[in-house]
C-alpha atoms as a PDB file:
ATOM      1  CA  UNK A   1     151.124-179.817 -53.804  1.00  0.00           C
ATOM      2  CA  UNK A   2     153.452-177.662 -55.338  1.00  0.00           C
ATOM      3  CA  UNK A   3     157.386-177.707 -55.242  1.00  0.00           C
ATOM      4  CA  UNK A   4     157.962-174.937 -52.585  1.00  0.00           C
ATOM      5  CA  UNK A   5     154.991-176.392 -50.477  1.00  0.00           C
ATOM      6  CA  UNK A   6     156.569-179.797 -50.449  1.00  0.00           C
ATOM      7  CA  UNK A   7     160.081-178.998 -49.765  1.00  0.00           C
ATOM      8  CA  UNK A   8     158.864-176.211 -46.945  1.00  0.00           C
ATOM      9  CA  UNK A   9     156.823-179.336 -45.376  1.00  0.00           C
ATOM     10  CA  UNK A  10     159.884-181.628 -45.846  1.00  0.00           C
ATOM     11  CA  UNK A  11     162.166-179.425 -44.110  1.00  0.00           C
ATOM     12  CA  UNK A  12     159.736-178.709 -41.230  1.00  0.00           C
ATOM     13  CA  UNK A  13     159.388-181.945 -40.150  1.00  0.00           C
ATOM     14  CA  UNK A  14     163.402-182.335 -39.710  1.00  0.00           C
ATOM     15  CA  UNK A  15     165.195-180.937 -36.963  1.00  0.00           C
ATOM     16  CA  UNK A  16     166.911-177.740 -37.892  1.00  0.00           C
ATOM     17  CA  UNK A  17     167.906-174.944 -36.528  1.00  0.00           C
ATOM     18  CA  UNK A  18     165.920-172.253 -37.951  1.00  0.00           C
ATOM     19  CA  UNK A  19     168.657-169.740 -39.480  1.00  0.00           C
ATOM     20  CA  UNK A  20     168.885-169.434 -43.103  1.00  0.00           C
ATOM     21  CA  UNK A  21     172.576-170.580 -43.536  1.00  0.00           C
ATOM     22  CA  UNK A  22     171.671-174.253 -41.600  1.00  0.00           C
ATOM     23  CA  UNK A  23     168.296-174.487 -43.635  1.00  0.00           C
ATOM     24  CA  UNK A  24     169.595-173.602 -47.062  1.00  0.00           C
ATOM     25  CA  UNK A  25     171.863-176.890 -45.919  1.00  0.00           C
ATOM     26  CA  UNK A  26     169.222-179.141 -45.456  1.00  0.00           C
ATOM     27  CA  UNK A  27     167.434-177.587 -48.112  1.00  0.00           C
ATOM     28  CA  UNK A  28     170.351-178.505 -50.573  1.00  0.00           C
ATOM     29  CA  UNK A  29     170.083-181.695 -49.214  1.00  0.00           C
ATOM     30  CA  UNK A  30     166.317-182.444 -50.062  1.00  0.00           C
ATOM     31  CA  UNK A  31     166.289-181.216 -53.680  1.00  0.00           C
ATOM     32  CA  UNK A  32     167.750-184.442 -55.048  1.00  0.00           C
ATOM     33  CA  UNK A  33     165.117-186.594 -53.435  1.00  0.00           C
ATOM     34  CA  UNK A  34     162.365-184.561 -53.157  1.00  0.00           C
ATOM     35  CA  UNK A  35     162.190-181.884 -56.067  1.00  0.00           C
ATOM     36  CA  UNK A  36     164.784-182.908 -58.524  1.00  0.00           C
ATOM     37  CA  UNK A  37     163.650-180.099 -60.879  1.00  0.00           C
ATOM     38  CA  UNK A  38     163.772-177.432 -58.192  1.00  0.00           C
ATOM     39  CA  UNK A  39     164.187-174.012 -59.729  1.00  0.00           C
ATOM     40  CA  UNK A  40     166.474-171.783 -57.696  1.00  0.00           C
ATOM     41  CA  UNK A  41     163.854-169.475 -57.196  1.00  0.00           C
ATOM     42  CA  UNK A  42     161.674-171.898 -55.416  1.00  0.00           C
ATOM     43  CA  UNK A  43     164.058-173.042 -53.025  1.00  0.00           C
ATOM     44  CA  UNK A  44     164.684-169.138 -52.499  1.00  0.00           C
ATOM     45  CA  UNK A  45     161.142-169.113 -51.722  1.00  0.00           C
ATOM     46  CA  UNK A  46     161.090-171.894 -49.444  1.00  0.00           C
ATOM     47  CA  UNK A  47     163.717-170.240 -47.379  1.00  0.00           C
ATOM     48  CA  UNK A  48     161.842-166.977 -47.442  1.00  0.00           C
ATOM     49  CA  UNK A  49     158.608-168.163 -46.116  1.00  0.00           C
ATOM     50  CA  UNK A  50     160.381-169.798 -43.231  1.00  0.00           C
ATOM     51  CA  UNK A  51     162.651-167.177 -41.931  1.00  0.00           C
ATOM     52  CA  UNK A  52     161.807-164.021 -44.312  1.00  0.00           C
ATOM     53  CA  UNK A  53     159.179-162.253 -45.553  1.00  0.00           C
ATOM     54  CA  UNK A  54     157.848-164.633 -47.850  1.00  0.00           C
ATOM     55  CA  UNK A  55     157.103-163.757 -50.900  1.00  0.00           C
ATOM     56  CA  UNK A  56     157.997-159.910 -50.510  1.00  0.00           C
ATOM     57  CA  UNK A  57     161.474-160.511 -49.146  1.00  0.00           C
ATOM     58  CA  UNK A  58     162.812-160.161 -53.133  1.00  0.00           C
ATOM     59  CA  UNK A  59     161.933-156.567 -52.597  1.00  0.00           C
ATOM     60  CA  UNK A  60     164.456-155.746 -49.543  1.00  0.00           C
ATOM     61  CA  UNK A  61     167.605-156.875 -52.103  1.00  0.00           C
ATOM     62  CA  UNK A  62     166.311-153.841 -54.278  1.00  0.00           C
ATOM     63  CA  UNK A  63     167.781-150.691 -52.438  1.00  0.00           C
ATOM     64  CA  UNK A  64     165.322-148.668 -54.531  1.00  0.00           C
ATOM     65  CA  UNK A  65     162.551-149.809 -52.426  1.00  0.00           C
ATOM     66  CA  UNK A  66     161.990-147.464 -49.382  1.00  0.00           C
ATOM     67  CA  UNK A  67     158.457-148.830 -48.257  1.00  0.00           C
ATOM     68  CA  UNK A  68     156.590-152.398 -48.698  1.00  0.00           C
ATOM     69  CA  UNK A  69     152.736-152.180 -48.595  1.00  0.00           C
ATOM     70  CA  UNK A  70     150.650-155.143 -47.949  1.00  0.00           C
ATOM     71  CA  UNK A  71     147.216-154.087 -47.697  1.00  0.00           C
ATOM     72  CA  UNK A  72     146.188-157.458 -47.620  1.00  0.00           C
ATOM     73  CA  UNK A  73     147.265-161.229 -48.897  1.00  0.00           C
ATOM     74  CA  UNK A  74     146.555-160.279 -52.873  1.00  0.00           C
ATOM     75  CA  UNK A  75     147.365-157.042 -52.872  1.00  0.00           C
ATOM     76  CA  UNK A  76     151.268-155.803 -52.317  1.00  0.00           C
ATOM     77  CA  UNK A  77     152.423-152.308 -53.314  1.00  0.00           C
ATOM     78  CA  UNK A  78     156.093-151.463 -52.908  1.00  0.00           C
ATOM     79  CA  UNK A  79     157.314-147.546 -53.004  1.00  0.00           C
ATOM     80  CA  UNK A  80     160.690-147.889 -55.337  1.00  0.00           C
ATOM     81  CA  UNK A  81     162.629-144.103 -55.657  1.00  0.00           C
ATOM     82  CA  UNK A  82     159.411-142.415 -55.033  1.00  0.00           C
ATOM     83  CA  UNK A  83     157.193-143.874 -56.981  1.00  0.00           C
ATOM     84  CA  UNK A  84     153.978-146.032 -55.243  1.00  0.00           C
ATOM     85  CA  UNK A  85     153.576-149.271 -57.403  1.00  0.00           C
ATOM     86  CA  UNK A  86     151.233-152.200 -57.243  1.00  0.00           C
ATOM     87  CA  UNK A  87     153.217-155.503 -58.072  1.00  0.00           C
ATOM     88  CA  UNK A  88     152.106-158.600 -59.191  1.00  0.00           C
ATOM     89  CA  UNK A  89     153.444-160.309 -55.872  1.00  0.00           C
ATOM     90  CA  UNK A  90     150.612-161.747 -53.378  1.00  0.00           C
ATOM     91  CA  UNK A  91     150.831-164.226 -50.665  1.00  0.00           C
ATOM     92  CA  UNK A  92     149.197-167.627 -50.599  1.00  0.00           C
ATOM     93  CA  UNK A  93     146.385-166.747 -48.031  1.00  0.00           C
ATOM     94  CA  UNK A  94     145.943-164.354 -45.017  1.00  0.00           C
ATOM     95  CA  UNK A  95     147.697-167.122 -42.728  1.00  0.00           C
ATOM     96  CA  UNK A  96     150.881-166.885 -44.519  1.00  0.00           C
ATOM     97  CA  UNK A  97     150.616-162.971 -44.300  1.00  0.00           C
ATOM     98  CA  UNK A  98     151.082-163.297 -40.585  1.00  0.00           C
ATOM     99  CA  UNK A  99     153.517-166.253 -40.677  1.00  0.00           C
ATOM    100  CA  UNK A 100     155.523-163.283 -42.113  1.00  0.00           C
ATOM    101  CA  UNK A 101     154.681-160.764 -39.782  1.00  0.00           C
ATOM    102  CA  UNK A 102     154.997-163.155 -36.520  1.00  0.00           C
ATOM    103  CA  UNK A 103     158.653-164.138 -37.907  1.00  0.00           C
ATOM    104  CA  UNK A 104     159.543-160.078 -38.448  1.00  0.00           C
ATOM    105  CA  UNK A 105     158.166-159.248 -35.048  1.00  0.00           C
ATOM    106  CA  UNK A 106     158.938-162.467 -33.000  1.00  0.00           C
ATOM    107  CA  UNK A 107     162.960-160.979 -32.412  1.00  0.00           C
ATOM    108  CA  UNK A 108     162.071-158.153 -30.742  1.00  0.00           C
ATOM    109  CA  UNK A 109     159.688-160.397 -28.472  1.00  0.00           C
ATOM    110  CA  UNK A 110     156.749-158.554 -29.611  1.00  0.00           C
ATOM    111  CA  UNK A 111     153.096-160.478 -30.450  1.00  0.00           C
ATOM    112  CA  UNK A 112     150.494-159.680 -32.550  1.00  0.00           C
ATOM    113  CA  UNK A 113     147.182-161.265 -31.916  1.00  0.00           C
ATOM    114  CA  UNK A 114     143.460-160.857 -31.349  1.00  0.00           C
ATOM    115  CA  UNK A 115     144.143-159.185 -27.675  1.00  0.00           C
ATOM    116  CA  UNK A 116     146.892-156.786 -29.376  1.00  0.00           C
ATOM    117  CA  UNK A 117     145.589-156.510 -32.851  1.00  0.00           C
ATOM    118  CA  UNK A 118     148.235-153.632 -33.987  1.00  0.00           C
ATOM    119  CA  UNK A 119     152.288-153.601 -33.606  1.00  0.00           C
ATOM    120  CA  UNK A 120     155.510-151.446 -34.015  1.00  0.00           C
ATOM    121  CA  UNK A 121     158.232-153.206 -34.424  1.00  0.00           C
ATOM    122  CA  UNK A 122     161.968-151.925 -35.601  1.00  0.00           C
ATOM    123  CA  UNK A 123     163.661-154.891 -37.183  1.00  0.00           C
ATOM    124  CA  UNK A 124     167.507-155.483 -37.129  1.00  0.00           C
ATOM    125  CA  UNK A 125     168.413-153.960 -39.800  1.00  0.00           C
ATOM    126  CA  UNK A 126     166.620-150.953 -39.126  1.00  0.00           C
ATOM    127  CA  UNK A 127     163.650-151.121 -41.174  1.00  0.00           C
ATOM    128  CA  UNK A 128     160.291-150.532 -39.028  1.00  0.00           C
ATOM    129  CA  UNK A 129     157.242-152.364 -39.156  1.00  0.00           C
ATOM    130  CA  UNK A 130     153.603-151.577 -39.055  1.00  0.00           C
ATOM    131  CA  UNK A 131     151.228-154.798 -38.681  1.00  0.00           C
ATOM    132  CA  UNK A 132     147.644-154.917 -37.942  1.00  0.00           C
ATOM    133  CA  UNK A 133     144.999-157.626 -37.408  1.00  0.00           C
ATOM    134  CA  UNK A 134     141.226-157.501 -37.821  1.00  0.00           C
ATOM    135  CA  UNK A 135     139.225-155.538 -36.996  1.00  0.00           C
ATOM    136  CA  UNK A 136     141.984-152.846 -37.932  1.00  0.00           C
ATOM    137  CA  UNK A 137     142.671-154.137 -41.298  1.00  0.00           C
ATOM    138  CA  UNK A 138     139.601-155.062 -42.738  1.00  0.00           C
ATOM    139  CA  UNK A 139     140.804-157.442 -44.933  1.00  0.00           C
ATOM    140  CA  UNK A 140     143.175-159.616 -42.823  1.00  0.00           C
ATOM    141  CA  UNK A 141     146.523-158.808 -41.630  1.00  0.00           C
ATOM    142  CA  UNK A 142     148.427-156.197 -43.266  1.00  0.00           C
ATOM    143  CA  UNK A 143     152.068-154.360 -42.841  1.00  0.00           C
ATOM    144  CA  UNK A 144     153.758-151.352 -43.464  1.00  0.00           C
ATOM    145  CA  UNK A 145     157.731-152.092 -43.650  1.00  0.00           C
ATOM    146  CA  UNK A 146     159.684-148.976 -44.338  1.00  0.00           C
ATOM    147  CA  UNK A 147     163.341-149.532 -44.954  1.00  0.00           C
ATOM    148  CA  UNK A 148     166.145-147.993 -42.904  1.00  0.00           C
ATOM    149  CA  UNK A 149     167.914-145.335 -44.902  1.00  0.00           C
ATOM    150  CA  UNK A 150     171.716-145.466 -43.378  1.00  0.00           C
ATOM    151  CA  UNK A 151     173.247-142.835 -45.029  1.00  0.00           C
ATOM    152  CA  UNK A 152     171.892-139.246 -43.612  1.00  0.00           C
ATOM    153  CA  UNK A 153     171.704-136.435 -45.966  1.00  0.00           C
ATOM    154  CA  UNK A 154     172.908-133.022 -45.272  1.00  0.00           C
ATOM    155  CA  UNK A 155     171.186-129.941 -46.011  1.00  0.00           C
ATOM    156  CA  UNK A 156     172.682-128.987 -48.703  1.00  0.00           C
ATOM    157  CA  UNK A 157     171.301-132.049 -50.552  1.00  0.00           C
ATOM    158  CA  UNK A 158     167.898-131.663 -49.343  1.00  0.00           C
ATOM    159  CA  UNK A 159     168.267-128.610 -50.796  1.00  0.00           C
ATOM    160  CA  UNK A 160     169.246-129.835 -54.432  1.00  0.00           C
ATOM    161  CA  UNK A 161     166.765-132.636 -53.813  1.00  0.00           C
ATOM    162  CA  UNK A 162     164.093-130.435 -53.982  1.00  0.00           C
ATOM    163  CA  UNK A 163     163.079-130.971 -50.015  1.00  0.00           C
ATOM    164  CA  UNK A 164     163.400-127.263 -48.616  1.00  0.00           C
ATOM    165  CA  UNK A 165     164.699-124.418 -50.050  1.00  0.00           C
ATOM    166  CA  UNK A 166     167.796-122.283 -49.383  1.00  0.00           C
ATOM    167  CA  UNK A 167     165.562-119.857 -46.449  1.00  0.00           C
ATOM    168  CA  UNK A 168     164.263-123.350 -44.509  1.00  0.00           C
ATOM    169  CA  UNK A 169     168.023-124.750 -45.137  1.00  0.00           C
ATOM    170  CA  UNK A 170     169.362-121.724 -43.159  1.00  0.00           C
ATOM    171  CA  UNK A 171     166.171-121.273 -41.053  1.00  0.00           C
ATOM    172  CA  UNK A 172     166.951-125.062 -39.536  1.00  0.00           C
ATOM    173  CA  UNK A 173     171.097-124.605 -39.499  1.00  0.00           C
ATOM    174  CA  UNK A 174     170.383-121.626 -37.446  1.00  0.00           C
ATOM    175  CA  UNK A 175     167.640-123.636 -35.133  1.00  0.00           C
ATOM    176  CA  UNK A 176     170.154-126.293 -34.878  1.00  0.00           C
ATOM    177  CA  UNK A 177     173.668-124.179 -34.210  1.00  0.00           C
ATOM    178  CA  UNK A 178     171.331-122.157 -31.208  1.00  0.00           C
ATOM    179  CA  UNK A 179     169.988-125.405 -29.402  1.00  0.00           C
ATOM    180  CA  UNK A 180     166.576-124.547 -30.775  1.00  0.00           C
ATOM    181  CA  UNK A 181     163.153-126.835 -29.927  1.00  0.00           C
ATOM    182  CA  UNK A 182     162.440-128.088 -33.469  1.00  0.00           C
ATOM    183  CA  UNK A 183     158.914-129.812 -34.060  1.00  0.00           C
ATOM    184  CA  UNK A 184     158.683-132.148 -37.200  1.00  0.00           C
ATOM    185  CA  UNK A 185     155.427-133.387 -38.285  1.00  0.00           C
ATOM    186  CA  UNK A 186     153.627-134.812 -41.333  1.00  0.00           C
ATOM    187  CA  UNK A 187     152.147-137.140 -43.392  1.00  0.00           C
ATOM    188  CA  UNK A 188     153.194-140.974 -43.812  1.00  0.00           C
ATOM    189  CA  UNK A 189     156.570-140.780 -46.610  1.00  0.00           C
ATOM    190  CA  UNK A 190     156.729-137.144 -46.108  1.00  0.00           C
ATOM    191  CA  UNK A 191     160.539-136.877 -45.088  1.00  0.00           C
ATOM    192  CA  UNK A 192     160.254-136.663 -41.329  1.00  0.00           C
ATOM    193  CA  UNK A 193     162.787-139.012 -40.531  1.00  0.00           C
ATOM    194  CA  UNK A 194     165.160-137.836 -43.404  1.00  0.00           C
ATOM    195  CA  UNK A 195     165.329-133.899 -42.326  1.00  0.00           C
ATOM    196  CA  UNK A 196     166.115-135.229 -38.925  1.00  0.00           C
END
């Protein structure tokens, strides 16, 4: 049994509340006994696969990633400043896939299970979810987080962005300044949610 394994065992069977400030606490407290040689990244990763996203939960401190793909346990793709990329981060097994998921969702008092094998969830932060279960996902559970964008852009720079050009930039101020119906659709990373 490894170091994270051990000390995520350890910790479960004490009684702690399960926020990250009291178990990084406790945490500190079983190194010294436990798993003297405890890299900081492994107790970073014990804390993440008990109230974060496991092992994917490095990729929300990176504010270049705007989507995080797990198709399924061994195979994670995150989209960083537009760019889709497989990484070489997987998940121990299926089950710990939808630890992660249950501990995203359970918040917003949401379930995901055999009965209700697909979920949308929006997360504090923002960010929205996408989980699925067999037989949806093939392969065992998967997710779809994209991250919450809080600062809106204006027109102008979609426009020097590349997004629409000047016509559609005045064709939607005009839409907008009359009180126009306005119907957005596409594709999954498209830029729905941005024009609005």
């Amino acid at each position: 049994m490894g170091v994270v394994e051990r000390l995520s065992r350890e910790l479960l069977n004490r009684d702690v509340a399960l926020d990250r400030e009291s178990l990084f606490s406790e945490l500190l407290s079983l190194v010294p006994h436990h798993a003297p040689l405890a890299k900081p990244a492994e107790i970073e990763a014990v804390l993440d696969g008990l109230v974060g996203l496991g092992p994917v939960e490095q990729f929300l401190a990176d504010t270049a990633v705007t989507d995080i793909l797990v198709n399924r346990y061994d195979d994670v793709w995150v989209e960083r400043a537009g760019h889709l990329e497989r990484t070489p981060v997987t998940f121990s097994s299926p089950e710990a896939v939808l630890a992660a998921i249950e501990r995203a969702i359970a918040p917003s008092g949401l379930r995901l299970d055999r009965a209700s094998p697909s979920v949308d969830a929006r997360l504090a932060d923002g960010s929205r979810l996408h989980a699925t279960l067999p037989p949806i996902s093939i392969d065992g559970p998967a997710f779809a987080l994209r991250r919450f964008v809080p600062k809106a852009r204006t027109l102008l720079e979609l426009e020097a962005r590349g997004a629409l050009d000047h016509q559609a930039s005045g064709y939607l101020a005009d839409a907008v300044r009359n009180r126009r119906n306005i119907v957005v659709t596409g594709g999954t990373g498209s830029g729905k949610t941005t024009l609005l």
